[in-house]
PDB file of N, CA and C in Angstrom:
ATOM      1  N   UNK A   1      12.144   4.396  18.168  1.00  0.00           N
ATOM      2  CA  UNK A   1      11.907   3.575  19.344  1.00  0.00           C
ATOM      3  C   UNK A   1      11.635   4.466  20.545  1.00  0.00           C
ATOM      4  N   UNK A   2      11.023   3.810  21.297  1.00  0.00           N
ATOM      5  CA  UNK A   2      10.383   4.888  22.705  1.00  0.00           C
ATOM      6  C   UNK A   2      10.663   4.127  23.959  1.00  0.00           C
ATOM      7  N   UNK A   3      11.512   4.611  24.940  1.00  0.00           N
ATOM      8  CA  UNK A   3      11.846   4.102  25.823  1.00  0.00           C
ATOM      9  C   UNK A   3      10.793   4.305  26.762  1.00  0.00           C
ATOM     10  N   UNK A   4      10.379   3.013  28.099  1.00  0.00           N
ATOM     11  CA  UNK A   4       9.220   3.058  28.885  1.00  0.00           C
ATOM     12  C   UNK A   4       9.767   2.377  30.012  1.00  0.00           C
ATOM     13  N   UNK A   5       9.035   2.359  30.950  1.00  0.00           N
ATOM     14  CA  UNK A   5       9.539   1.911  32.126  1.00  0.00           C
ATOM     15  C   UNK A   5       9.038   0.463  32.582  1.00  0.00           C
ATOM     16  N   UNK A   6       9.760  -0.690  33.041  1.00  0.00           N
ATOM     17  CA  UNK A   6       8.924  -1.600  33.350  1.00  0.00           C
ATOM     18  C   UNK A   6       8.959  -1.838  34.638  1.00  0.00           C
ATOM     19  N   UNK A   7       7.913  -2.035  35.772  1.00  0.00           N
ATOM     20  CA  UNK A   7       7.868  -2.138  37.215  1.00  0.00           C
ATOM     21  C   UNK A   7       7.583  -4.048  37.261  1.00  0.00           C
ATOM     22  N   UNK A   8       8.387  -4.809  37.916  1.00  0.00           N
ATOM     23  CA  UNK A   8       8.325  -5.996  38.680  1.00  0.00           C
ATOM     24  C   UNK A   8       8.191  -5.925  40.064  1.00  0.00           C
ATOM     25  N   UNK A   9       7.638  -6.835  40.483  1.00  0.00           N
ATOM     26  CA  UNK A   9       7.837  -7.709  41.525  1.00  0.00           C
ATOM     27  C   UNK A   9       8.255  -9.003  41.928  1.00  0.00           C
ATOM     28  N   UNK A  10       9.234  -9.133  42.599  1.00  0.00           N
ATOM     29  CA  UNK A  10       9.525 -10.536  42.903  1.00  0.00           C
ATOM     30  C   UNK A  10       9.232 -10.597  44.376  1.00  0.00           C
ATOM     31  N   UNK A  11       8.209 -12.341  44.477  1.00  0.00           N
ATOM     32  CA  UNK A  11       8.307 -12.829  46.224  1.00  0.00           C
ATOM     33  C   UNK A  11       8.524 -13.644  45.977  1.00  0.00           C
ATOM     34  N   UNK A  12       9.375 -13.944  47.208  1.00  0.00           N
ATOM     35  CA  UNK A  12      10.177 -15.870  47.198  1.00  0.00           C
ATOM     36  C   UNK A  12       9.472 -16.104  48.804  1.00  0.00           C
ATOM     37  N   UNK A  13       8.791 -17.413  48.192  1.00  0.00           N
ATOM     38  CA  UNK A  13       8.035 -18.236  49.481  1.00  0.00           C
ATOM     39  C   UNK A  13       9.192 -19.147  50.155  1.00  0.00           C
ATOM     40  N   UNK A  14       8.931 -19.642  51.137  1.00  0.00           N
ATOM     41  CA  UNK A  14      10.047 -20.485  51.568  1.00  0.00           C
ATOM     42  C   UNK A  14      10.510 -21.299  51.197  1.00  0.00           C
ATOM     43  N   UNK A  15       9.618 -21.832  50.592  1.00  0.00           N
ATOM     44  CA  UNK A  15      10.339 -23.205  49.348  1.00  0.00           C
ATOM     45  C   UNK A  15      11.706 -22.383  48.266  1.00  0.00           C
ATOM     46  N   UNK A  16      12.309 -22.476  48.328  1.00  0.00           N
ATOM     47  CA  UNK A  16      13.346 -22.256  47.477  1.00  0.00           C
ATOM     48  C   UNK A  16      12.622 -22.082  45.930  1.00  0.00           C
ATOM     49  N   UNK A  17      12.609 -22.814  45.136  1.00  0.00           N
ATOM     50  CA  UNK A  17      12.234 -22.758  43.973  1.00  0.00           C
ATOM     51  C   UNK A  17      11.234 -22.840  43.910  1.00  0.00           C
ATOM     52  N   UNK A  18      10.234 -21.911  44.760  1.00  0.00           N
ATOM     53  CA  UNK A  18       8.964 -21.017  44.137  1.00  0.00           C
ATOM     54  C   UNK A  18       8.981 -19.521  44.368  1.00  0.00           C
ATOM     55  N   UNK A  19       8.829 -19.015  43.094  1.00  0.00           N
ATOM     56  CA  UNK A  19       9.417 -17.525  43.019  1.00  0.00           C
ATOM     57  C   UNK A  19       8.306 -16.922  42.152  1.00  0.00           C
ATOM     58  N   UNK A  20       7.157 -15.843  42.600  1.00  0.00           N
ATOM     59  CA  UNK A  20       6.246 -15.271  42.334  1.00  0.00           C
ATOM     60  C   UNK A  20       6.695 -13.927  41.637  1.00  0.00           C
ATOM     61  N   UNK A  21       6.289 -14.213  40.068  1.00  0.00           N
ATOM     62  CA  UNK A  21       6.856 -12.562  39.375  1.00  0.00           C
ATOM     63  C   UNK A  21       5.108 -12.119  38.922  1.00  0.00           C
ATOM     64  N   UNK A  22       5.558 -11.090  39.327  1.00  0.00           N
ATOM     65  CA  UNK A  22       4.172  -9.877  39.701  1.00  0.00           C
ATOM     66  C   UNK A  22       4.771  -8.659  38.566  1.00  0.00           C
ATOM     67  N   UNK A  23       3.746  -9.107  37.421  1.00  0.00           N
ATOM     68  CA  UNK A  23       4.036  -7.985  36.506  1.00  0.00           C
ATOM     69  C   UNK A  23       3.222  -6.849  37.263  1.00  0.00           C
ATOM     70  N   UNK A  24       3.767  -5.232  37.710  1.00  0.00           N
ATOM     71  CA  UNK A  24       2.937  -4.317  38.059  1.00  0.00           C
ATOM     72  C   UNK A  24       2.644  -3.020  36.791  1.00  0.00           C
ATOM     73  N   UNK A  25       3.578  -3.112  35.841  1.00  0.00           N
ATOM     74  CA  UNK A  25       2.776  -2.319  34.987  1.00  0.00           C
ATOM     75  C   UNK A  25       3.714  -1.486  34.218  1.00  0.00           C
ATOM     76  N   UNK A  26       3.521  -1.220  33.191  1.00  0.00           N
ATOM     77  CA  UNK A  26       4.714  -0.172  32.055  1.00  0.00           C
ATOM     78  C   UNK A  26       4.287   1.145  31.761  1.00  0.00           C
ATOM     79  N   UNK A  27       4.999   1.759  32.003  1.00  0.00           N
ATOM     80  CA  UNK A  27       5.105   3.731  32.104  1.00  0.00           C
ATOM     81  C   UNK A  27       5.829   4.380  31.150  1.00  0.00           C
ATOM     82  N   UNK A  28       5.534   5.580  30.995  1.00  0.00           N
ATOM     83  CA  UNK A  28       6.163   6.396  30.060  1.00  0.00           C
ATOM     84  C   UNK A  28       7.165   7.267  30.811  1.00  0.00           C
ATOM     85  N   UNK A  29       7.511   7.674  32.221  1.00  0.00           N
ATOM     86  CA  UNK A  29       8.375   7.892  32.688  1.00  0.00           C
ATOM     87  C   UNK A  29       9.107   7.113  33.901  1.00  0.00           C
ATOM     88  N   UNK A  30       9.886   7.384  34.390  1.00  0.00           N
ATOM     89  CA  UNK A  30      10.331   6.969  35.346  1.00  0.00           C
ATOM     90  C   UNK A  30       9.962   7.123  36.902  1.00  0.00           C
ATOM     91  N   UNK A  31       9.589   8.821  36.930  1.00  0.00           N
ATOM     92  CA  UNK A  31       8.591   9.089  38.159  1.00  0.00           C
ATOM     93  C   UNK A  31       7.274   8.283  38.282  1.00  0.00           C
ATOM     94  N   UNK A  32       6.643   8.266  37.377  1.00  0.00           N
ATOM     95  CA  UNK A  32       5.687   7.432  37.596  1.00  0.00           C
ATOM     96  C   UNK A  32       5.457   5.631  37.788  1.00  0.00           C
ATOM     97  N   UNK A  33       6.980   5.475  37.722  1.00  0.00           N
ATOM     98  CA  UNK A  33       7.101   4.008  37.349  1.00  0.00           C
ATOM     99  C   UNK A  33       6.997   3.839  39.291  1.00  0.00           C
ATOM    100  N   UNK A  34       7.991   5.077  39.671  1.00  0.00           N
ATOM    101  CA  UNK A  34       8.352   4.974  41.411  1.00  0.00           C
ATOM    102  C   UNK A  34       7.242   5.327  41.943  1.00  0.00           C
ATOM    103  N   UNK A  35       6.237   6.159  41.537  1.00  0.00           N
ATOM    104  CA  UNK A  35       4.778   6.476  42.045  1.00  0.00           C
ATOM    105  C   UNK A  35       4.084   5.217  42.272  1.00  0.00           C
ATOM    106  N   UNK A  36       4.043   4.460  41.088  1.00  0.00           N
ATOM    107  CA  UNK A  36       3.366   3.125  41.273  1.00  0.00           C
ATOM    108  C   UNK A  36       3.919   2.387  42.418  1.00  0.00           C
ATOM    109  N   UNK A  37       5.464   1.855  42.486  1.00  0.00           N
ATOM    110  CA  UNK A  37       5.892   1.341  43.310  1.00  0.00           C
ATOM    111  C   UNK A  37       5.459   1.645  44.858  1.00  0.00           C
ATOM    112  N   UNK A  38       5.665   3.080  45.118  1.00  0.00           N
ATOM    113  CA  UNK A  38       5.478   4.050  46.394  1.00  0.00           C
ATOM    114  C   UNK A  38       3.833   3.872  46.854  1.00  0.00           C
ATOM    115  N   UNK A  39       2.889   3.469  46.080  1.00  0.00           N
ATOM    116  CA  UNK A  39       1.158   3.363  45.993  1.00  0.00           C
ATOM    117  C   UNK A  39       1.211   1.578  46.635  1.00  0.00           C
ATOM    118  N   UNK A  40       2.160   0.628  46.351  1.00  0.00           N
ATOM    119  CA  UNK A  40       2.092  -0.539  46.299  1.00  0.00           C
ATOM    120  C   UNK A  40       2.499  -0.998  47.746  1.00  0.00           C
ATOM    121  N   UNK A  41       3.467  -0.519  47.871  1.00  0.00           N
ATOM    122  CA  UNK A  41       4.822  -1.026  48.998  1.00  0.00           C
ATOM    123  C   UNK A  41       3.822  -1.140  50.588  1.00  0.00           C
ATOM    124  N   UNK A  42       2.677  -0.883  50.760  1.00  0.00           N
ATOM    125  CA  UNK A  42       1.887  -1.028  52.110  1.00  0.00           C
ATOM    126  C   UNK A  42       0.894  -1.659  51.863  1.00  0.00           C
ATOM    127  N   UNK A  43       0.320  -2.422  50.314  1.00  0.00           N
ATOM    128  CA  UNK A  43      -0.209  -3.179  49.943  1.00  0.00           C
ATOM    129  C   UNK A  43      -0.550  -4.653  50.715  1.00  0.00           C
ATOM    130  N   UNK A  44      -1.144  -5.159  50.758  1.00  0.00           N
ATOM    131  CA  UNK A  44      -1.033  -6.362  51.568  1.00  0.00           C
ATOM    132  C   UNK A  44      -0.309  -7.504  50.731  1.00  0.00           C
ATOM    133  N   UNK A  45       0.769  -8.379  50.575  1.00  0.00           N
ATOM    134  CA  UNK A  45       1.857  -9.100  50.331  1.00  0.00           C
ATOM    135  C   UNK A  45       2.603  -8.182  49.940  1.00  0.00           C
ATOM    136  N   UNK A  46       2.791  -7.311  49.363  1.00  0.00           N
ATOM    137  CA  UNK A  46       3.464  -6.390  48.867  1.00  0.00           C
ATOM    138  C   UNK A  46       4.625  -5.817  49.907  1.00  0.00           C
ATOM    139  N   UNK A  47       3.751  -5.342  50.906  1.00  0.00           N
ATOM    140  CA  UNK A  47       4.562  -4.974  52.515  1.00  0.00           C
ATOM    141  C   UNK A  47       5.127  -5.991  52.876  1.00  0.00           C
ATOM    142  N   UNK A  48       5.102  -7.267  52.646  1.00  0.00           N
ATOM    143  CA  UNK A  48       5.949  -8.154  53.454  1.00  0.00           C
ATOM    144  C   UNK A  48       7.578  -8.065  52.448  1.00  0.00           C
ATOM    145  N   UNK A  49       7.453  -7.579  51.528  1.00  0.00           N
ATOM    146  CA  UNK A  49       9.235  -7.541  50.773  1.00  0.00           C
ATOM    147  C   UNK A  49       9.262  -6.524  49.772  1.00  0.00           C
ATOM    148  N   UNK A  50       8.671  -5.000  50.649  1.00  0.00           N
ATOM    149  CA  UNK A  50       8.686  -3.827  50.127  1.00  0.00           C
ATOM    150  C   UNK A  50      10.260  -3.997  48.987  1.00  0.00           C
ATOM    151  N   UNK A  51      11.264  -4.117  49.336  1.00  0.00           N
ATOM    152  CA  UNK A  51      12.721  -4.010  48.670  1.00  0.00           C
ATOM    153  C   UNK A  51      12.474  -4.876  47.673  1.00  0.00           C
ATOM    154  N   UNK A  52      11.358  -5.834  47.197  1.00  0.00           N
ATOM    155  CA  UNK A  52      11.412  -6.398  45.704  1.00  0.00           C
ATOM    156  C   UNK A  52      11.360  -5.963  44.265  1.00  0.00           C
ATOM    157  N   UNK A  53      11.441  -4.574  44.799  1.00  0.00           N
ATOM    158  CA  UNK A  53      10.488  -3.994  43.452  1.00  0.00           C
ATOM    159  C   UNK A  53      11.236  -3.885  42.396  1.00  0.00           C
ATOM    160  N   UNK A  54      11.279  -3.455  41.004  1.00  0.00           N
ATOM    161  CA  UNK A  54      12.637  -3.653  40.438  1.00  0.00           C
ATOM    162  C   UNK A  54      12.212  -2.825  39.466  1.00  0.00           C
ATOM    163  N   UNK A  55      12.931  -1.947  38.875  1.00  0.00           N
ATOM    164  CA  UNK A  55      12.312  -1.023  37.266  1.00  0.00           C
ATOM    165  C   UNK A  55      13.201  -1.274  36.234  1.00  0.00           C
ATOM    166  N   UNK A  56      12.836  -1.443  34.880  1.00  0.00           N
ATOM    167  CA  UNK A  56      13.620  -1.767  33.641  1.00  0.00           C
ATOM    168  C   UNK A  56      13.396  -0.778  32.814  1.00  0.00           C
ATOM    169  N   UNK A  57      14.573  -0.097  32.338  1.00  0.00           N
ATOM    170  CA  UNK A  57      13.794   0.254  30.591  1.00  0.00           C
ATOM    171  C   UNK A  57      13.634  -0.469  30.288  1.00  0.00           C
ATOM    172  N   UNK A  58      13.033  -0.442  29.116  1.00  0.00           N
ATOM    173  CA  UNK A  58      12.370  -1.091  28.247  1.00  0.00           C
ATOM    174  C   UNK A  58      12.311  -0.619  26.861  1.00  0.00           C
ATOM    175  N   UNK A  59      12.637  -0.921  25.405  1.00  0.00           N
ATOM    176  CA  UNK A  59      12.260  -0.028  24.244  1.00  0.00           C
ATOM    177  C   UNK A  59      11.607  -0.841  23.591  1.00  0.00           C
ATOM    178  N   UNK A  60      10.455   0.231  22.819  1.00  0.00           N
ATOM    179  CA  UNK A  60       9.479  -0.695  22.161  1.00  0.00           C
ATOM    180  C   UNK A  60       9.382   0.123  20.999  1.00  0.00           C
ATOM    181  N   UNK A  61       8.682  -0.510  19.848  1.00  0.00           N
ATOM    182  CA  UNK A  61       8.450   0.185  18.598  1.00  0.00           C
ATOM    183  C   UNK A  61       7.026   0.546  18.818  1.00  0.00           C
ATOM    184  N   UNK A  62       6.063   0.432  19.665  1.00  0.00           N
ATOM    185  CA  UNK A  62       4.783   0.466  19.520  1.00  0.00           C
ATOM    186  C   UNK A  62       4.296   1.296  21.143  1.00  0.00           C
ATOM    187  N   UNK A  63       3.611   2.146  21.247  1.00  0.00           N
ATOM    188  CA  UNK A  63       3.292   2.349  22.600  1.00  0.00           C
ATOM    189  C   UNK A  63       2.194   1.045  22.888  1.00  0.00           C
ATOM    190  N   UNK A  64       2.390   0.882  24.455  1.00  0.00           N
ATOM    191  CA  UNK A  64       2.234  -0.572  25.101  1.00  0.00           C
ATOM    192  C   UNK A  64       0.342  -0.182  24.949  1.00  0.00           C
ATOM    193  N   UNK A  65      -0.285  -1.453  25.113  1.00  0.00           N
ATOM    194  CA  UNK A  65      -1.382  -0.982  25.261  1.00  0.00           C
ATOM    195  C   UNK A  65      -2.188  -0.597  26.311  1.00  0.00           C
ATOM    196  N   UNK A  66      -1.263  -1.272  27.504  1.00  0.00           N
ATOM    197  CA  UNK A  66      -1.857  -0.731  28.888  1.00  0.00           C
ATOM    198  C   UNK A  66      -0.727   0.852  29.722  1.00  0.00           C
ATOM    199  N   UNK A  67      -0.622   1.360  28.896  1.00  0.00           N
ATOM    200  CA  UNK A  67       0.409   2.419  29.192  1.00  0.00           C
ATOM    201  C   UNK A  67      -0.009   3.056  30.501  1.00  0.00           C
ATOM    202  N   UNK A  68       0.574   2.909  31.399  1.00  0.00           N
ATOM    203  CA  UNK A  68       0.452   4.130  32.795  1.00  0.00           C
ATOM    204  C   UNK A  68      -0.719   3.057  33.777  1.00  0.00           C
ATOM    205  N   UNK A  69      -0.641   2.099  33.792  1.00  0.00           N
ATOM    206  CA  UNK A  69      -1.709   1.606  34.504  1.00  0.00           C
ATOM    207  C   UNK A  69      -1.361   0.320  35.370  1.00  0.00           C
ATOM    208  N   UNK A  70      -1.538   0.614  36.293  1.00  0.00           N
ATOM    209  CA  UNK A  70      -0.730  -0.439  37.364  1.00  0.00           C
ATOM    210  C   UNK A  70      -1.611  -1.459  38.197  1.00  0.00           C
ATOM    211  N   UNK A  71      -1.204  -2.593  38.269  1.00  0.00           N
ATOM    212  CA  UNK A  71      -1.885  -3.976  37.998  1.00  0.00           C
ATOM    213  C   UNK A  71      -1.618  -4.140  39.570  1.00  0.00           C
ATOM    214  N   UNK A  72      -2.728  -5.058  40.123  1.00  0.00           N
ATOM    215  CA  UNK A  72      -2.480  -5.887  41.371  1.00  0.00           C
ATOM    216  C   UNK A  72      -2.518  -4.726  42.473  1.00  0.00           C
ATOM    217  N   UNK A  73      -3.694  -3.917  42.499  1.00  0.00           N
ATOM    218  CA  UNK A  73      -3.715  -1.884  43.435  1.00  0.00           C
ATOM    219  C   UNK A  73      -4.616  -2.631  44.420  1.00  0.00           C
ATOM    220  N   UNK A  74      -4.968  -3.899  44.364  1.00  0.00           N
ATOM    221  CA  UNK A  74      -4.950  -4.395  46.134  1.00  0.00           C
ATOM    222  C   UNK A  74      -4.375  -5.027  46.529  1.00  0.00           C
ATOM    223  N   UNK A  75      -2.927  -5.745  46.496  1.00  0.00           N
ATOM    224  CA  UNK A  75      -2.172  -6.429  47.010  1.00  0.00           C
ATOM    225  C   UNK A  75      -2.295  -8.034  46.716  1.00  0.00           C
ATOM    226  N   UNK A  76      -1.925  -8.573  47.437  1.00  0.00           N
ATOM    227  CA  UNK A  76      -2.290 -10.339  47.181  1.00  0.00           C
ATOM    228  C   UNK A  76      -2.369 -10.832  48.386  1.00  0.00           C
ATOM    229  N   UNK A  77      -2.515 -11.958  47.955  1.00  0.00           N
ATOM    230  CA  UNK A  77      -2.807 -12.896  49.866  1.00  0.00           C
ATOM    231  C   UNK A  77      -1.758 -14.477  48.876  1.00  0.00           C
ATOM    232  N   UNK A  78      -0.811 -14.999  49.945  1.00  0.00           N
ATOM    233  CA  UNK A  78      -0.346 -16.380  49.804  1.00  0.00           C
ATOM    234  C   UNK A  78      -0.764 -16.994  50.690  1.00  0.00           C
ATOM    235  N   UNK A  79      -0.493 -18.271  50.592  1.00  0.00           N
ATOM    236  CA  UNK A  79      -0.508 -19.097  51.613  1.00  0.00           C
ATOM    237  C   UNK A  79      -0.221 -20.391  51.317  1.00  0.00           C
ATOM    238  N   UNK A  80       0.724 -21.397  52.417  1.00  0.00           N
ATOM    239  CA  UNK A  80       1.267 -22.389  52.242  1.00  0.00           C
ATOM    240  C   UNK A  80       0.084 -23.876  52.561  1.00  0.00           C
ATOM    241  N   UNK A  81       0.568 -24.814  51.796  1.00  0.00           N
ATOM    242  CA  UNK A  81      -0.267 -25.889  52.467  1.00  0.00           C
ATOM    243  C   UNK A  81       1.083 -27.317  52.732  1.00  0.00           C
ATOM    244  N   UNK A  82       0.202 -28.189  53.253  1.00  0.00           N
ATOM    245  CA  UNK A  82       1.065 -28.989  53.671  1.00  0.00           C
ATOM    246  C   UNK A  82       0.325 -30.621  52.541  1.00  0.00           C
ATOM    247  N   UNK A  83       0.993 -31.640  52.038  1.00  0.00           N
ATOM    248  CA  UNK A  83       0.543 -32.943  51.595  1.00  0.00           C
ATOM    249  C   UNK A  83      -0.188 -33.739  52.790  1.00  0.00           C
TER     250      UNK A  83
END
Protein backbone atom coordinates (compact mmCIF):
# COMPACT_ATOMS: atom_id res chain seq x y z
CA UNK A 1 0.00 0.00 0.00
CA UNK A 2 1.28 3.62 -0.77
CA UNK A 3 0.42 6.35 1.30
CA UNK A 4 -0.64 9.88 -0.64
CA UNK A 5 -1.84 12.97 0.33
CA UNK A 6 -5.36 14.25 -0.08
CA UNK A 7 -5.95 18.24 -0.31
CA UNK A 8 -9.83 19.53 0.37
CA UNK A 9 -11.59 22.39 0.46
CA UNK A 10 -14.46 23.35 2.35
CA UNK A 11 -16.79 26.82 1.82
CA UNK A 12 -19.87 27.34 3.80
CA UNK A 13 -22.24 29.99 2.14
CA UNK A 14 -24.55 31.58 4.50
CA UNK A 15 -27.24 29.32 4.28
CA UNK A 16 -26.30 26.87 6.85
CA UNK A 17 -26.73 23.67 5.02
CA UNK A 18 -24.95 24.54 1.88
CA UNK A 19 -21.45 23.40 2.15
CA UNK A 20 -19.14 23.42 -1.05
CA UNK A 21 -16.39 20.43 -1.03
CA UNK A 22 -13.67 21.35 -3.54
CA UNK A 23 -11.73 18.28 -4.31
CA UNK A 24 -8.07 20.07 -5.00
CA UNK A 25 -6.02 17.13 -5.76
CA UNK A 26 -3.85 13.88 -4.44
CA UNK A 27 0.04 13.90 -3.98
CA UNK A 28 2.73 11.72 -3.33
CA UNK A 29 4.15 13.84 -0.59
CA UNK A 30 3.15 16.02 1.86
CA UNK A 31 5.25 19.16 0.78
CA UNK A 32 3.64 19.20 -2.20
CA UNK A 33 0.21 18.62 -0.93
CA UNK A 34 1.09 22.34 1.16
CA UNK A 35 2.63 23.73 -2.18
CA UNK A 36 -0.69 23.22 -3.78
CA UNK A 37 -2.54 24.66 -0.91
CA UNK A 38 0.12 27.80 -0.63
CA UNK A 39 -0.50 28.30 -4.95
CA UNK A 40 -4.42 28.36 -4.04
CA UNK A 41 -4.98 30.42 -0.81
CA UNK A 42 -5.00 34.07 -3.03
CA UNK A 43 -7.08 32.36 -5.57
CA UNK A 44 -10.28 34.08 -6.09
CA UNK A 45 -13.04 32.24 -3.57
CA UNK A 46 -10.33 30.50 -2.26
CA UNK A 47 -8.99 33.86 -0.40
CA UNK A 48 -12.20 34.45 1.10
CA UNK A 49 -11.59 31.15 3.76
CA UNK A 50 -7.86 30.68 3.16
CA UNK A 51 -8.07 28.41 6.79
CA UNK A 52 -10.39 25.75 4.85
CA UNK A 53 -7.94 23.77 3.52
CA UNK A 54 -7.58 20.38 5.00
CA UNK A 55 -4.89 17.38 4.06
CA UNK A 56 -5.60 13.55 4.57
CA UNK A 57 -3.53 10.56 4.14
CA UNK A 58 -4.82 8.55 2.23
CA UNK A 59 -3.69 4.67 1.31
CA UNK A 60 -4.28 3.21 -1.86
CA UNK A 61 -3.33 -0.05 -3.59
CA UNK A 62 -3.01 1.62 -6.98
CA UNK A 63 -1.16 4.97 -7.76
CA UNK A 64 -4.11 7.60 -8.33
CA UNK A 65 -4.47 8.51 -11.84
CA UNK A 66 -4.27 12.15 -11.54
CA UNK A 67 -1.16 12.02 -9.21
CA UNK A 68 0.49 15.55 -8.38
CA UNK A 69 -2.03 17.64 -10.18
CA UNK A 70 -4.13 20.21 -8.66
CA UNK A 71 -7.66 21.03 -9.72
CA UNK A 72 -9.62 24.42 -9.63
CA UNK A 73 -5.63 26.75 -10.34
CA UNK A 74 -8.17 29.62 -11.02
CA UNK A 75 -10.26 29.87 -8.16
CA UNK A 76 -14.17 30.01 -8.30
CA UNK A 77 -16.76 32.71 -8.29
CA UNK A 78 -20.28 32.09 -5.96
CA UNK A 79 -23.02 33.85 -5.78
CA UNK A 80 -26.35 34.05 -3.97
CA UNK A 81 -29.83 34.55 -5.48
CA UNK A 82 -32.97 35.41 -3.98
CA UNK A 83 -36.88 33.44 -4.99
Amino acid sequence: MNIYYKVIHLFFTKQAEHIHFFPIGIYDTNEKALSAIDSLKTKEGFGLRPDKFYVYRVLRLRKPKFLNQTYWVDGFTTYTYTK
